[in-house]
Protein backbone atom coordinates (compact mmCIF):
# COMPACT_ATOMS: atom_id res chain seq x y z
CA UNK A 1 75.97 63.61 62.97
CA UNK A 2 76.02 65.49 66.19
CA UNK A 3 76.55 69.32 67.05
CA UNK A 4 78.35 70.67 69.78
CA UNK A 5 77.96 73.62 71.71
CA UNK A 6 81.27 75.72 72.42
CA UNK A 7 81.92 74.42 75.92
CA UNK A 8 82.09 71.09 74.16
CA UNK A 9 84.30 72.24 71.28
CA UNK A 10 86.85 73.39 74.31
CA UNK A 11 87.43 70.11 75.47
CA UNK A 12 89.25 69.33 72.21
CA UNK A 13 91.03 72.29 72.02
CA UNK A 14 93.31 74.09 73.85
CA UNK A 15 92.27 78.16 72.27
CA UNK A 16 90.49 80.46 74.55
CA UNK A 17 89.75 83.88 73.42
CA UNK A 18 90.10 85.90 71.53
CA UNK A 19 91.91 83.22 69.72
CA UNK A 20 89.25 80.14 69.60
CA UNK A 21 87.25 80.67 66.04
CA UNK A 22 84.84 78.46 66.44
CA UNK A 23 81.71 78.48 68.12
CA UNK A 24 79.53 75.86 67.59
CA UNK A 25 79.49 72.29 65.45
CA UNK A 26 76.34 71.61 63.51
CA UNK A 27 77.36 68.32 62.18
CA UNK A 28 79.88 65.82 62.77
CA UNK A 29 80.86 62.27 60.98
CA UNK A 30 83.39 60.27 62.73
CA UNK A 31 86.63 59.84 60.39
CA UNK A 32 84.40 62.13 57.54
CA UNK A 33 83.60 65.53 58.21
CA UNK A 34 82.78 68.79 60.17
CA UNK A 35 80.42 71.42 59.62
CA UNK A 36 81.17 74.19 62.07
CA UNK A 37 79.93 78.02 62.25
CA UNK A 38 82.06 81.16 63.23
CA UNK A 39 79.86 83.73 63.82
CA UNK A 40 81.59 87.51 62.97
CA UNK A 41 80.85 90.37 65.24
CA UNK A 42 82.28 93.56 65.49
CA UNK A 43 83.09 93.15 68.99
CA UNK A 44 86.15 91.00 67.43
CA UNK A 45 89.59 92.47 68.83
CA UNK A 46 90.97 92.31 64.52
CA UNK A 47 88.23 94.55 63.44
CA UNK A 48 89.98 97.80 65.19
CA UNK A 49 92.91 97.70 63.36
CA UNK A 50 91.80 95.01 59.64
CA UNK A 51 90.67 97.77 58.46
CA UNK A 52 90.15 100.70 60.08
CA UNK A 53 88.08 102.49 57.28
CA UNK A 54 86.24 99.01 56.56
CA UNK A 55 85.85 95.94 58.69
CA UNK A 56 86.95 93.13 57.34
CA UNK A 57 88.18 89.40 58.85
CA UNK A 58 91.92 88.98 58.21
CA UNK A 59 92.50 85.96 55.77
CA UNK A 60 94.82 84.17 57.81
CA UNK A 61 91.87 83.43 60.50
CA UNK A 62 89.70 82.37 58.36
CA UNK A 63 92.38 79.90 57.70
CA UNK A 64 93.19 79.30 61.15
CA UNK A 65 89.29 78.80 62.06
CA UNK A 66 89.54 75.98 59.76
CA UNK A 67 92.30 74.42 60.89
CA UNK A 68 90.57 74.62 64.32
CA UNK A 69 87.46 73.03 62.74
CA UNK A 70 89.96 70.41 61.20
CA UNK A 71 91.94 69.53 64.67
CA UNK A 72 88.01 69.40 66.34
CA UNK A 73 87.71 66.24 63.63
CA UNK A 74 90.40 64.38 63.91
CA UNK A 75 90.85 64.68 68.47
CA UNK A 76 87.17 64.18 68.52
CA UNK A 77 87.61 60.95 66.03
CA UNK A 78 90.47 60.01 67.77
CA UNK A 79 89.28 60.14 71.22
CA UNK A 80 91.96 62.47 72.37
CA UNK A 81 90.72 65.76 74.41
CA UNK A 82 92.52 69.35 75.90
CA UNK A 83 94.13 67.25 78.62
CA UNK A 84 97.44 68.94 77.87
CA UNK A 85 99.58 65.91 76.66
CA UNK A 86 98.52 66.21 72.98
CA UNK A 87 98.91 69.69 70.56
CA UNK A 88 97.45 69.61 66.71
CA UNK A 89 99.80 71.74 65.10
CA UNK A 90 98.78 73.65 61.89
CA UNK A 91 101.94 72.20 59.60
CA UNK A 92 100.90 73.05 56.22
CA UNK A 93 98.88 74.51 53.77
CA UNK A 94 98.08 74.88 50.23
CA UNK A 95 95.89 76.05 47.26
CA UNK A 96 94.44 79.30 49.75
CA UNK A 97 91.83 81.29 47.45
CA UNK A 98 90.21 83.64 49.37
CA UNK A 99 86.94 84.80 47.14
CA UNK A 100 84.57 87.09 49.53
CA UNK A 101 85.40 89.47 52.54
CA UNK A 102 84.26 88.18 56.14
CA UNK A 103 82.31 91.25 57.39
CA UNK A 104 80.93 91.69 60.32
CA UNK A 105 77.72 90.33 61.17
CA UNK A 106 78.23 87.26 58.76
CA UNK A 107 78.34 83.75 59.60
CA UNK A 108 80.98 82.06 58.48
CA UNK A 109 80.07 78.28 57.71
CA UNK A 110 83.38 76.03 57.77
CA UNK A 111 83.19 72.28 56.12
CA UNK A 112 86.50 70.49 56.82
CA UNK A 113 86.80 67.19 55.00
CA UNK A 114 89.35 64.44 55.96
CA UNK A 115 91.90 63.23 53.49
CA UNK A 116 94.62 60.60 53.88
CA UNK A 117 95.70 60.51 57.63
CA UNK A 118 99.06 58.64 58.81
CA UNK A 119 101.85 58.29 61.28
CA UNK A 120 99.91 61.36 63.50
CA UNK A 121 99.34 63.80 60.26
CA UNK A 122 96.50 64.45 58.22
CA UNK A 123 95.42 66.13 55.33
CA UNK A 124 92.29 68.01 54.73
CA UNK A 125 90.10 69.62 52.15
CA UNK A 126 88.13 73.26 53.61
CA UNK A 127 85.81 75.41 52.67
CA UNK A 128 84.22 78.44 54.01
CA UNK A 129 80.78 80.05 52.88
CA UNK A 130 79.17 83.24 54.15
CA UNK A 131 75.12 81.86 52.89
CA UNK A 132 76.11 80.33 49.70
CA UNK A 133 78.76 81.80 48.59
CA UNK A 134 82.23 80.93 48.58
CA UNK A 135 84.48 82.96 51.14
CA UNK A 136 87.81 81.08 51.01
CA UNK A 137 89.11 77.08 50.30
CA UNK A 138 92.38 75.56 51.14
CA UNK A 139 94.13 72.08 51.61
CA UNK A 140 95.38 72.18 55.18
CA UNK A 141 98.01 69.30 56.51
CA UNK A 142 98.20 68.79 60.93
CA UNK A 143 99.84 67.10 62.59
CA UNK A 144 99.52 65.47 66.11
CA UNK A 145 102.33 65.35 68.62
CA UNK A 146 102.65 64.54 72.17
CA UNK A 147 103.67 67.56 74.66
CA UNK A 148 107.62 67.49 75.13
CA UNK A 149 108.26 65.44 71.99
């Protein structure tokens, strides 16, 4: 299990802000699992206009933060860093339940499991807890593809 700071999580992928949700790895298990933190602030460029009455993390980046945390697993397991010659494309998702509002000032705790991973595409089980309590779950698929192809 090792953390990573976010210069670290940058050499795996390519985001930069304001779209890179990540910002630090507590724990990582080669081939396993990620445990990575998103902290919300209400410096974040959503907040303005979801909602402007009530700040609240759109759904869809949660989602996206862990598919980042899920593509962080599987190039750092793999070996393959933001040398542009590889993307990990989101491809797929399913069972989304979202179950608490981000807000800000919460931090949003994202464990990414790996599932059954062939042929460059892998599935994943992901969760995401503000403390203890649930904040959304999904079944994400990636895939990996060379640049060009």
């Amino acid at each position: 299990m090792s953390e990573m700071t976010i210069e670290e999580i940058k050499e795996y992928l390519p985001h930069r802000y304001p779209f890179l949700l990540i910002d630090r790895v507590l724990e990582f298990e080669k081939d396993q699992r990620i445990l990575a933190i998103k902290n919300v602030t209400m410096n974040e460029p959503f907040f303005p206009g979801h909602f402007p009455h009530i700040a609240v993390m759109p759904g869809v980046l949660v989602i996206e933060a862990m598919a980042q945390a899920a593509a962080v697993l599987s190039l750092r397991s793999l070996g393959y860093k933001n040398d542009g010659k590889w993307v990990y494309y989101f491809v797929g998702i399913d069972g989304a339940r979202f179950k608490k509002p981000v807000i800000p000032g919460d931090t949003l705790r994202i464990e990414v499991k790996q599932g059954v991973a062939r042929r460059g595409i892998g599935r994943f089980s992901a969760i995401a807890r503000v403390g203890e309590q649930l904040a959304a779950e999904a079944e994400l698929l990636c895939a990996l593809r060379k640049i060009g192809e």
